[in-house]
C-alpha atoms as a PDB file:
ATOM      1  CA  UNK A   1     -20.669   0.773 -11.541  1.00  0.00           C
ATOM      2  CA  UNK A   2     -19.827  -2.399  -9.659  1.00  0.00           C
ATOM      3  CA  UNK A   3     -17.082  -1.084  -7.197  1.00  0.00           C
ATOM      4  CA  UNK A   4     -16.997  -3.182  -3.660  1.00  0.00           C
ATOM      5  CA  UNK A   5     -14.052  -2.237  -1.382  1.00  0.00           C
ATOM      6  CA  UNK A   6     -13.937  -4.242   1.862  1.00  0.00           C
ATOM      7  CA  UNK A   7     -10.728  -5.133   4.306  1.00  0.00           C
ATOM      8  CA  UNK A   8      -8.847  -8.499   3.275  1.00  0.00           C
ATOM      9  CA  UNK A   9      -9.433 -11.628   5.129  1.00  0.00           C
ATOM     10  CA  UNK A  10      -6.741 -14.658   5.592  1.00  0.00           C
ATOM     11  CA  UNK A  11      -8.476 -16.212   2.728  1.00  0.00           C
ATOM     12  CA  UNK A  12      -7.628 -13.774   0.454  1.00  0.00           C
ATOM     13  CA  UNK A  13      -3.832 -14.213   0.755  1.00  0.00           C
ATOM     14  CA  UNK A  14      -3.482 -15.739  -2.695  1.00  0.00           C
ATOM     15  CA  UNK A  15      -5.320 -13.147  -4.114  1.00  0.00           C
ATOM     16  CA  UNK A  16      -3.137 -10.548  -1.829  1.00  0.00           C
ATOM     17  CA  UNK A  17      -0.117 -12.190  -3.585  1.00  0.00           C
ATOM     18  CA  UNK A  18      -1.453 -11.985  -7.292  1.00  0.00           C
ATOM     19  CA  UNK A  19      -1.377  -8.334  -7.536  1.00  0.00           C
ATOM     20  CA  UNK A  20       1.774  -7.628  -5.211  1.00  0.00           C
ATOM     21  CA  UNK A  21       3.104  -9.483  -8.318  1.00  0.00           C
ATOM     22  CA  UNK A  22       0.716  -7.324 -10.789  1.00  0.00           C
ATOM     23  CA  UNK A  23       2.463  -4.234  -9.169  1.00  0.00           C
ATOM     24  CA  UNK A  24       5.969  -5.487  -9.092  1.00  0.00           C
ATOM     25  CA  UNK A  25       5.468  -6.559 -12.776  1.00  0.00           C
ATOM     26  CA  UNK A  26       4.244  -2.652 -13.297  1.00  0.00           C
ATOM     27  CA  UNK A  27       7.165  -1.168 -11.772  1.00  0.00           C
ATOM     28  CA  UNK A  28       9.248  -3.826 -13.626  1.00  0.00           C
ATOM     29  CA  UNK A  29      10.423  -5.260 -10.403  1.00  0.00           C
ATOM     30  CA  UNK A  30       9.167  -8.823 -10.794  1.00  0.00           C
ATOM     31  CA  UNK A  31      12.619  -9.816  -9.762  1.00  0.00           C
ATOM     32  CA  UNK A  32      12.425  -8.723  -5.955  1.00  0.00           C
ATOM     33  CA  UNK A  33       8.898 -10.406  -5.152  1.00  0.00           C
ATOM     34  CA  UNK A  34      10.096 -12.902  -2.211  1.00  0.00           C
ATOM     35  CA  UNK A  35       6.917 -12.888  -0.598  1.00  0.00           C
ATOM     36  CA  UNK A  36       4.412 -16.363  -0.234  1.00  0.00           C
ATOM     37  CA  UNK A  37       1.033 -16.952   0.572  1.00  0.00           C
ATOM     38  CA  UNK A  38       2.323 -18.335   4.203  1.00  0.00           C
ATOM     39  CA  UNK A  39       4.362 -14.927   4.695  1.00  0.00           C
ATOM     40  CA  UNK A  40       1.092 -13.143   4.094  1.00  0.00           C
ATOM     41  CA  UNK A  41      -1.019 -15.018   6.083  1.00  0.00           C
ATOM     42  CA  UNK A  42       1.140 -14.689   9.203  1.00  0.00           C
ATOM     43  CA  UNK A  43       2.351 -10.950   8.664  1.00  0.00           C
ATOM     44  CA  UNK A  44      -1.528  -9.485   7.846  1.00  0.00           C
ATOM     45  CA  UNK A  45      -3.783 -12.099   9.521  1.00  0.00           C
ATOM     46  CA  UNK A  46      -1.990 -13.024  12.927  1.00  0.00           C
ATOM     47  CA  UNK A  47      -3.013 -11.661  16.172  1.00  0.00           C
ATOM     48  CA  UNK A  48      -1.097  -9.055  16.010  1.00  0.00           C
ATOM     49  CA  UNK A  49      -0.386  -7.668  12.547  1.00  0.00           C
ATOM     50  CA  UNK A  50       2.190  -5.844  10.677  1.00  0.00           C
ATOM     51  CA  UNK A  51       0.183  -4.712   8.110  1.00  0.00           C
ATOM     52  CA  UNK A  52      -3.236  -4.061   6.969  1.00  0.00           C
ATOM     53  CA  UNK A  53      -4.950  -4.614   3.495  1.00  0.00           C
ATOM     54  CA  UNK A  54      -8.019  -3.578   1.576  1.00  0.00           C
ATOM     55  CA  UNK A  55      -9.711  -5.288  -1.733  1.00  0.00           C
ATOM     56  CA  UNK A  56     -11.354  -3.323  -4.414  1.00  0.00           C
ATOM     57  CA  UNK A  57     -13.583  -5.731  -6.768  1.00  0.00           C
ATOM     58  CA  UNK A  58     -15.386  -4.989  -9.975  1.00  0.00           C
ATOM     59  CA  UNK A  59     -18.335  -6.870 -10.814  1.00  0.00           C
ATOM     60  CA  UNK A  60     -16.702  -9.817  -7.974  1.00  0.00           C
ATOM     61  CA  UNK A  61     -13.322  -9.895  -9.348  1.00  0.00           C
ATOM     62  CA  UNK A  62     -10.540  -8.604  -7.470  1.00  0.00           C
ATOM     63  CA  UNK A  63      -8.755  -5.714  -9.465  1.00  0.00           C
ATOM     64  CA  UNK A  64      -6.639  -3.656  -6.561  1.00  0.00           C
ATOM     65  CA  UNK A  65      -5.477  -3.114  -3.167  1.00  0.00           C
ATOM     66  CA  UNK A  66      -4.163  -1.295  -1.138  1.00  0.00           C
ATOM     67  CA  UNK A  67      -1.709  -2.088   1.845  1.00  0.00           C
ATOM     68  CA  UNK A  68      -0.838   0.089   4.360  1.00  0.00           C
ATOM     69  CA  UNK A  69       0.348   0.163   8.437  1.00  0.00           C
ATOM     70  CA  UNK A  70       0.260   2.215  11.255  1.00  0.00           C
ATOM     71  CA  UNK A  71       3.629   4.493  12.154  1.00  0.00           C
ATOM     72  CA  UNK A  72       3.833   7.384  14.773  1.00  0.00           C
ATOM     73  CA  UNK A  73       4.783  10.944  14.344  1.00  0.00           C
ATOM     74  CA  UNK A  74       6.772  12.011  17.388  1.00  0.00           C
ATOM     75  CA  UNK A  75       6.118  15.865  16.492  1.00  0.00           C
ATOM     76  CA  UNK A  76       2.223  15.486  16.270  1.00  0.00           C
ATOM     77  CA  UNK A  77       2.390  12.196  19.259  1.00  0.00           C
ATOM     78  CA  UNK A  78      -0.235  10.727  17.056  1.00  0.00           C
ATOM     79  CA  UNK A  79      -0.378   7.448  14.372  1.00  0.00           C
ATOM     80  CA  UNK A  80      -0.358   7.914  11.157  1.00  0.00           C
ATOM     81  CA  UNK A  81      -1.473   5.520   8.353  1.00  0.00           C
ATOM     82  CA  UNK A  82       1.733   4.795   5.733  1.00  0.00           C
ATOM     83  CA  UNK A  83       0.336   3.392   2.495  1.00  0.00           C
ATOM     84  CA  UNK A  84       2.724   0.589   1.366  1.00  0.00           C
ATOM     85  CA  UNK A  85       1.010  -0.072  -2.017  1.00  0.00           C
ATOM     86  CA  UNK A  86      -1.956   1.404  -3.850  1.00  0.00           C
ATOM     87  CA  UNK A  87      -2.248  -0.933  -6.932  1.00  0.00           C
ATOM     88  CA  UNK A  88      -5.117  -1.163 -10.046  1.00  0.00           C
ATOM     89  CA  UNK A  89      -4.657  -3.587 -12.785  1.00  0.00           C
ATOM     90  CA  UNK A  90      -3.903  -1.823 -15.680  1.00  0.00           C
ATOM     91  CA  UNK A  91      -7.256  -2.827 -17.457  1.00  0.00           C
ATOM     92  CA  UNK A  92      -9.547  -1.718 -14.793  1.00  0.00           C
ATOM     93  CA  UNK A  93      -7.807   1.983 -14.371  1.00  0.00           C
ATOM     94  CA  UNK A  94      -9.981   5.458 -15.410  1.00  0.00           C
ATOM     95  CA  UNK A  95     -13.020   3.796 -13.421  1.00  0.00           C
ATOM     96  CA  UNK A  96     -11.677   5.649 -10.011  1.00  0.00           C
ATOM     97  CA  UNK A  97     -10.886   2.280  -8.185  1.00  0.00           C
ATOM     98  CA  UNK A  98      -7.710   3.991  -7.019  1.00  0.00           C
ATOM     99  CA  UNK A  99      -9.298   7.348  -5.979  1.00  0.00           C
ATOM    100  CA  UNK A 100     -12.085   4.952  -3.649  1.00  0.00           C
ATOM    101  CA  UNK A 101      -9.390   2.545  -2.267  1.00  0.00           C
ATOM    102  CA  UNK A 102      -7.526   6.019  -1.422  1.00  0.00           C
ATOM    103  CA  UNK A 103     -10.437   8.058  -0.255  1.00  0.00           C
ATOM    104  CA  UNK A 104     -11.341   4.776   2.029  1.00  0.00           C
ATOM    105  CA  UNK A 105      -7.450   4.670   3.505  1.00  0.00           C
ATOM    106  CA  UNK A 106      -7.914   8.446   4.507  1.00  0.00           C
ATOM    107  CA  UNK A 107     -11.412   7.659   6.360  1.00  0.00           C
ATOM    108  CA  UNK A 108      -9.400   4.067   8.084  1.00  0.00           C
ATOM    109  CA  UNK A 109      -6.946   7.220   8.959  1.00  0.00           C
ATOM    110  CA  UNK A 110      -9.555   9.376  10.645  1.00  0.00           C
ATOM    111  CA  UNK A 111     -11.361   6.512  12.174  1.00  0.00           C
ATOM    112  CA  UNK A 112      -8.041   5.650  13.911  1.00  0.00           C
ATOM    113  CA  UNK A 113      -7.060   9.031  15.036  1.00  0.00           C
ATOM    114  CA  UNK A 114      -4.087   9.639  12.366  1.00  0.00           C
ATOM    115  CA  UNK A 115      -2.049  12.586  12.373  1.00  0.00           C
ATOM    116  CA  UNK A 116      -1.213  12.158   8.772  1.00  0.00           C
ATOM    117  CA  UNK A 117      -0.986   9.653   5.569  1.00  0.00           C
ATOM    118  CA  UNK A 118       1.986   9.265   4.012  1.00  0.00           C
ATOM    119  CA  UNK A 119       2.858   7.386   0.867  1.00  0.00           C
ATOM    120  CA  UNK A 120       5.657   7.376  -1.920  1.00  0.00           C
ATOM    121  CA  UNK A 121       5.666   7.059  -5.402  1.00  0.00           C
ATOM    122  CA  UNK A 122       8.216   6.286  -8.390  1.00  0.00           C
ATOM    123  CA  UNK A 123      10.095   9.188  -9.489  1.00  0.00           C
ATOM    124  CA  UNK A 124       9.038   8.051 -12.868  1.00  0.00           C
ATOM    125  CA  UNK A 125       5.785   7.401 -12.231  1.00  0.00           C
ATOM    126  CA  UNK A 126       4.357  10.979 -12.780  1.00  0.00           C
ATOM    127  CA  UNK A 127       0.706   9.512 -13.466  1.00  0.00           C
ATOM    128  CA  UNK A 128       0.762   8.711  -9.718  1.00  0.00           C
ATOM    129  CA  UNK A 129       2.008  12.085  -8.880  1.00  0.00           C
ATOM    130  CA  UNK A 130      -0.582  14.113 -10.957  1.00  0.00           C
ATOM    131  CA  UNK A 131      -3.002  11.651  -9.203  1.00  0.00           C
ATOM    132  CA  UNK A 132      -1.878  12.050  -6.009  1.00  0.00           C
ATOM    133  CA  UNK A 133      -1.479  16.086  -6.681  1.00  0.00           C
ATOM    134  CA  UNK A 134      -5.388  16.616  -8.077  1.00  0.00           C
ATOM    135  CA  UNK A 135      -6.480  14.891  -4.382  1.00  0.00           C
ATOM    136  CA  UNK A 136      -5.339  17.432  -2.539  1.00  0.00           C
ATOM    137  CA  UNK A 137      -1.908  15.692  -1.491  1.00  0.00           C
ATOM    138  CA  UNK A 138       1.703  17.473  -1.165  1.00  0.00           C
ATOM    139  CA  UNK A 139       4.679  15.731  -2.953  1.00  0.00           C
ATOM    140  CA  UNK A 140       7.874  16.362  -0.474  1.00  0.00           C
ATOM    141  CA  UNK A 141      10.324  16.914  -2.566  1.00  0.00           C
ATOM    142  CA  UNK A 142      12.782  17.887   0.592  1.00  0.00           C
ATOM    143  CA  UNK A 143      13.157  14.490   1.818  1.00  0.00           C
ATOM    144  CA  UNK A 144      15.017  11.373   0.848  1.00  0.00           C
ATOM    145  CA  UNK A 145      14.397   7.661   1.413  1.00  0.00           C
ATOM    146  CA  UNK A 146      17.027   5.454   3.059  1.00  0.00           C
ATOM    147  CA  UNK A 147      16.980   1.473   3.610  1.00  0.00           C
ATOM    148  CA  UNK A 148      18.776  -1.330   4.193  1.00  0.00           C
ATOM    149  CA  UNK A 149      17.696  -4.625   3.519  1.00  0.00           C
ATOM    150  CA  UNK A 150      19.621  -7.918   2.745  1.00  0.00           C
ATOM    151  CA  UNK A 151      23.624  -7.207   3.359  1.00  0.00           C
ATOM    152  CA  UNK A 152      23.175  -3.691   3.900  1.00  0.00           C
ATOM    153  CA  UNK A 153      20.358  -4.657   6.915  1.00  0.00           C
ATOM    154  CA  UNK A 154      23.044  -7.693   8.062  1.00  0.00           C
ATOM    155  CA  UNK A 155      26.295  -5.187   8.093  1.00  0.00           C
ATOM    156  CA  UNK A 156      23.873  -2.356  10.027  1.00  0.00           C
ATOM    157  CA  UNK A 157      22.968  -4.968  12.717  1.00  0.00           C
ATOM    158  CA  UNK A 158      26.223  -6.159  13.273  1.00  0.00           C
ATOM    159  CA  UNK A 159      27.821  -2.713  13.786  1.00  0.00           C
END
């Protein structure tokens, strides 16, 4: 095995952007990608980041990654670590890429003092689940996403 995980550097924005658009084309979302190299560069690489990224590469190509950020749990007063997107190619899956870029996330989570790590996946996408589920991981059925982006984020901040 030739696995090498490592945090992203500003040079690796293109690279960033290739499999955002592998995932979106996954989840059959192509449509929605609005992001550019630029955004990338200035939202994961600036002094002061939104967002944080690892690369996983096989044999020196890049074949997932995983982007995440910090949030805060007011009941615990600690960070926690939200995973944005945990992506493989579809070629380079069953080689536990996912399960590495994962198990390095939790240990970024512990290094930093995290309360908890949170992620969501696709109702559909029971794969993920049963992934998720064999790692030790709870699914919380309970709660319910909300957002508003594009009108629905322009009517909110009017109000």
């Amino acid at each position: 095995m030739s696995l090498e995980i490592r945090k992203a550097v500003e040079s690796d924005a293109a690279t960033i952007l290739e499999l955002i658009n592998g995932l979106a084309d996954y989840e059959e979302l192509s449509g929605m990608v609005t992001a550019t190299e630029e955004q990338i560069r200035k939202t994961l690489f600036s002094d002061q980041p939104y967002a944080h990224c690892f690369l996983a590469f096989w044999q020196g190509k890049p074949v997932a990654y995983a982007l995440y950020f910090f949030n805060f749990s007011t009941f615990l007063a600690k960070p926690g670590l939200y995973l944005e997107d945990l992506f493989v190619q579809p070629d380079w899956r069953g080689k536990g890429i996912g399960k590495d870029l994962l198990l390095t996330l939790a240990r970024e989570a512990k290094a930093k003092n995290c309360g908890r790590m949170e992620w969501m996946a696709l109702d559909w996408n029971t794969r993920a689940h049963d992934f998720y589920r064999s790692l030790g991981a709870d699914m919380l059925e309970e709660w319910k996403l909300f957002r508003a982006t594009g009108e629905s984020l322009d009517k909110l901040a009017s109000l």
